[in-house]
Protein backbone atom coordinates (compact mmCIF):
# COMPACT_ATOMS: atom_id res chain seq x y z
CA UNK A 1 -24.05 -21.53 22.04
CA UNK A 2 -21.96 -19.59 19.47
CA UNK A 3 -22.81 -20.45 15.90
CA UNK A 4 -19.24 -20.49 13.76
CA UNK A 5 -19.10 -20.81 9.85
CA UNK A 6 -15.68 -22.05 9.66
CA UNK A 7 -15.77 -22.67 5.44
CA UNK A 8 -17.01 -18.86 4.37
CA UNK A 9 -14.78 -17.21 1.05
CA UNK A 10 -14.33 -14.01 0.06
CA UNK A 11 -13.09 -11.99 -2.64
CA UNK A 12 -12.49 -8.49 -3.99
CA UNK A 13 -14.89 -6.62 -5.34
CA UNK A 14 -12.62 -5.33 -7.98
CA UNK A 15 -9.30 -7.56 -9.26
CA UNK A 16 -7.03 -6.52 -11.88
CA UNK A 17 -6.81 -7.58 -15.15
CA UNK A 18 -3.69 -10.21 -14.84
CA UNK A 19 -4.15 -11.87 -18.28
CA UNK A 20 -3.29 -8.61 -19.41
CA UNK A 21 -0.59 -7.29 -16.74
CA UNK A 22 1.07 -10.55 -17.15
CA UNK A 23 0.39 -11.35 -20.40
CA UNK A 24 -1.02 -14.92 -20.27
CA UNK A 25 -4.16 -16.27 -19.16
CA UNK A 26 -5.51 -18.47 -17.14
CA UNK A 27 -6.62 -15.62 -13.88
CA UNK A 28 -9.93 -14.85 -12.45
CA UNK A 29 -11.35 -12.07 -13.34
CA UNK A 30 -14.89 -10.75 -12.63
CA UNK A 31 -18.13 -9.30 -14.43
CA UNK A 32 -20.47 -7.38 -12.77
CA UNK A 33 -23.38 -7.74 -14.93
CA UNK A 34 -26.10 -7.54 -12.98
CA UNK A 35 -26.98 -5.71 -9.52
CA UNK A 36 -25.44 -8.00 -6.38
CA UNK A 37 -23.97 -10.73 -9.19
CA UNK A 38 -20.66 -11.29 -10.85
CA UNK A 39 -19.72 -13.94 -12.91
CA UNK A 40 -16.22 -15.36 -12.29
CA UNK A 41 -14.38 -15.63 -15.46
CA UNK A 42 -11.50 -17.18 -16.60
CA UNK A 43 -9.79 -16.20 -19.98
CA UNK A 44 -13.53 -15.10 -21.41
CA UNK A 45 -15.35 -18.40 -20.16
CA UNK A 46 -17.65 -18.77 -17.78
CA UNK A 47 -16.16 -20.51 -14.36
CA UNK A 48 -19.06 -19.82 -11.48
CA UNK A 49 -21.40 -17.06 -10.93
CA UNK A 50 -21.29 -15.64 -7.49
CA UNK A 51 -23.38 -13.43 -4.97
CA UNK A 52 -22.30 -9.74 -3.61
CA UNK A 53 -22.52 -11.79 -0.40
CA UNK A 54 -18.71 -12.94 -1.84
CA UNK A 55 -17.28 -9.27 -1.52
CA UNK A 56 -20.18 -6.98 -0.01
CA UNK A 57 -20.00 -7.24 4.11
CA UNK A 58 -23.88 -5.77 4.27
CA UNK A 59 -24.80 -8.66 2.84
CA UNK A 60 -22.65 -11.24 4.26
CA UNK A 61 -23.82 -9.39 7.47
CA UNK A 62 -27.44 -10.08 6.81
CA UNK A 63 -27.01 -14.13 5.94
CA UNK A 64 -25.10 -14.06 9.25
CA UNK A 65 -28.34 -12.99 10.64
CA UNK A 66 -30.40 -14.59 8.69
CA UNK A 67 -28.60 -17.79 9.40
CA UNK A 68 -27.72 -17.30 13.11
CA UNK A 69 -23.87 -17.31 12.91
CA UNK A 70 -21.96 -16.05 15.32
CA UNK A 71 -18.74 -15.90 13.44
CA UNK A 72 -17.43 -16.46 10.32
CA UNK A 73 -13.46 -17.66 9.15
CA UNK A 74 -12.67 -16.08 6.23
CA UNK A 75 -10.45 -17.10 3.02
CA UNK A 76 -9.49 -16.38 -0.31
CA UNK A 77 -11.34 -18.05 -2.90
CA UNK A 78 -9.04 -21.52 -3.75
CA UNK A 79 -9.18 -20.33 -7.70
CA UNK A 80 -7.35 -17.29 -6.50
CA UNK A 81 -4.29 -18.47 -5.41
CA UNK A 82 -3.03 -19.03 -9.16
CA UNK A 83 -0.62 -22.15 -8.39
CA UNK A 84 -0.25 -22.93 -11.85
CA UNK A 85 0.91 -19.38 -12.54
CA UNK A 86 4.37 -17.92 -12.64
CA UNK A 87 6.24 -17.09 -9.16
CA UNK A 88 6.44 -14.15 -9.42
CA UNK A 89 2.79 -13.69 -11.05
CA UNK A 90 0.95 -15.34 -8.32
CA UNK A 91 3.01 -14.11 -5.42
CA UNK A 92 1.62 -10.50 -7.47
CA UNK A 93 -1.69 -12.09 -6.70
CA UNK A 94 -1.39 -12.85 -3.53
CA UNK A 95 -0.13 -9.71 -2.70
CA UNK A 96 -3.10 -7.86 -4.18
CA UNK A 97 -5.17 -9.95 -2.21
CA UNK A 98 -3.09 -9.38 1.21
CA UNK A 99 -1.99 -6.14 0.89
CA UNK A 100 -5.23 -5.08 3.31
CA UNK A 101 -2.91 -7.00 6.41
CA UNK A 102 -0.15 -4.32 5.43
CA UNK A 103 -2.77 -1.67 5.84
CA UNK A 104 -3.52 -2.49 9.42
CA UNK A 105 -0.01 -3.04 10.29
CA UNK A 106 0.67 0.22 9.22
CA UNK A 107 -1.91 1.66 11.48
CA UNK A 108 -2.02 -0.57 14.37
CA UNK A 109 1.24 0.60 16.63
CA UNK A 110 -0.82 3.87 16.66
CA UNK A 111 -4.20 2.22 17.19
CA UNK A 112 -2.42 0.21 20.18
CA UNK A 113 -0.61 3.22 22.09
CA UNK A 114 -4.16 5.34 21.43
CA UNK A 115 -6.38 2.43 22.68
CA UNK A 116 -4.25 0.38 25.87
CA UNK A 117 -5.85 2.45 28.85
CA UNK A 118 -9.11 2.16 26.82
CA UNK A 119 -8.90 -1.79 26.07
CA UNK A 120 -8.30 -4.67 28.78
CA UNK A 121 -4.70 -5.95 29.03
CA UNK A 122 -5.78 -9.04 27.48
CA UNK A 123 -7.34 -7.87 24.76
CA UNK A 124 -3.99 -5.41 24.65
CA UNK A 125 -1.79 -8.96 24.43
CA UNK A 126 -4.09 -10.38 22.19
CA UNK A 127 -3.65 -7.13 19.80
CA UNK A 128 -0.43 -6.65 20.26
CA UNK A 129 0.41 -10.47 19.36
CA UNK A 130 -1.83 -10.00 16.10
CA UNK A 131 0.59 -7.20 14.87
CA UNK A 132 3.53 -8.98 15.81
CA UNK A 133 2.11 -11.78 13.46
CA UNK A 134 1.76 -9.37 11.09
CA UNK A 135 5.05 -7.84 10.82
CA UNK A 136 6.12 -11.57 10.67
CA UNK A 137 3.62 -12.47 7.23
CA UNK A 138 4.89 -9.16 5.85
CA UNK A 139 8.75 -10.26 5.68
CA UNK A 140 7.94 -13.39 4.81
CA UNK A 141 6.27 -12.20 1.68
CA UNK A 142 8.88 -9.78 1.28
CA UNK A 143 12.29 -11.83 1.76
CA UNK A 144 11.23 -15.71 1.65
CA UNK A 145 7.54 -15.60 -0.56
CA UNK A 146 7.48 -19.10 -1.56
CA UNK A 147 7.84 -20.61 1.99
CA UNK A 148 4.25 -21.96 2.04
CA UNK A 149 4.40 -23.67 5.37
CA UNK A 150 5.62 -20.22 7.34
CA UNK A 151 3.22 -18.32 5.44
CA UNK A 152 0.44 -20.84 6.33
CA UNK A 153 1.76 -21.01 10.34
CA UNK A 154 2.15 -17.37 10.99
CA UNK A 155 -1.75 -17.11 9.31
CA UNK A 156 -3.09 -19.65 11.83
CA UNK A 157 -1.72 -18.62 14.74
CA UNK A 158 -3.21 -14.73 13.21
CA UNK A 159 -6.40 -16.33 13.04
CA UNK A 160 -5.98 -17.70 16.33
CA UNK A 161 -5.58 -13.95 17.46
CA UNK A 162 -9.07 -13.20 16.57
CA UNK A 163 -10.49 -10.34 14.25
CA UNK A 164 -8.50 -7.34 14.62
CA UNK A 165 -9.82 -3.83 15.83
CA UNK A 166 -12.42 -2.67 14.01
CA UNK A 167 -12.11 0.71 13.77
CA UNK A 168 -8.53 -0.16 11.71
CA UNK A 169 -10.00 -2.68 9.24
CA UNK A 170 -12.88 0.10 8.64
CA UNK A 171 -10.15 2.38 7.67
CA UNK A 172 -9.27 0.09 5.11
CA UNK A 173 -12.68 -1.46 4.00
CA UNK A 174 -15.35 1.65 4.98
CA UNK A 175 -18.76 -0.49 4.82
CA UNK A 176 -17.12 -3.67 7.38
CA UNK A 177 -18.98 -3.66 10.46
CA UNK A 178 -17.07 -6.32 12.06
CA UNK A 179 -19.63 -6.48 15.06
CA UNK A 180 -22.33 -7.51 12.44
CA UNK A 181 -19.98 -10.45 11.30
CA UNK A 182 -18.39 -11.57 14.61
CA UNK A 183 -14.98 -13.09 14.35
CA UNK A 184 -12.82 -13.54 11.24
């Protein structure tokens, strides 16, 4: 039976400094002060200390193990989303933290010509309906960002698509062994 953690977050390793880009507070940021341990931190105080399992797939990867699971959903830390911030300061956020989606789009026509007498036509559909998806979430965060419930439809029915190839997402995150996690 396939073991699915369907309430897993993740974040960055790395976010900008907003309080200073945008120059109020109230944004996550975190410190790494101590090996495989951040603490999240808003405006100087202490919010929640987190693992590397939060940003570092190795070690997600081994609690998966560890743990049995099959597969893991993936999301943004709530905190992140910055609804209380300015539009245009949290759709900057939300960018940041979406901006790896443009990444594969980018790549992925290629990837799918390269890869469809290599792949089966299903799997071929089921790619090829991700980056469809994908060119979707982008114009929607380009021409219409505050439309929440598009936004939130086109990402199920991406997560409905599966995790895409993982040879594309390693471009973009080097140390992601998707097999190791299962789906996203």
């Amino acid at each position: 039976m396939l073991k699915v953690d369907i309430h897993t977050h993740i974040i960055p390793e790395h976010i900008p400094d907003y309080a200073s880009k945008f120059g109020y507070g109230g944004f996550i940021s975190l410190d790494h002060h101590k090996p495989c341990c951040a603490k999240m931190m808003i405006d100087g105080k202490f919010f929640r200390e987190i693992q590397d399992n939060a940003w570092d797939p190795e070690a997600r990867a081994k609690e998966c193990d560890h743990h049995h699971i099959d597969v893991q959903v993936l999301s943004t830390i709530p905190v992140m989303f910055s609804y209380w911030a300015k539009a245009n300061d949290a759709l900057d956020v939300s960018r940041f933290l979406n901006d790896h989606i443009a990444g594969i789009v980018e790549k992925y026509p290629k990837w799918l010509e390269d890869n469809k007498d290599k792949i089966s036509k299903e799997e071929y559909e089921r790619y090829n309906n991700q980056l469809e998806l994908m060119v979707k979430l982008i114009e929607v965060y380009e021409n219409d960002p505050e439309n929440m419930t598009k936004i939130f439809d086109i990402m199920q029915n991406m997560q409905e698509c599966g995790q895409p190839p993982s040879d594309l997402v390693q471009d973009i995150v080097p140390d992601l062994d998707l097999s190791k996690l299962g789906q996203l």
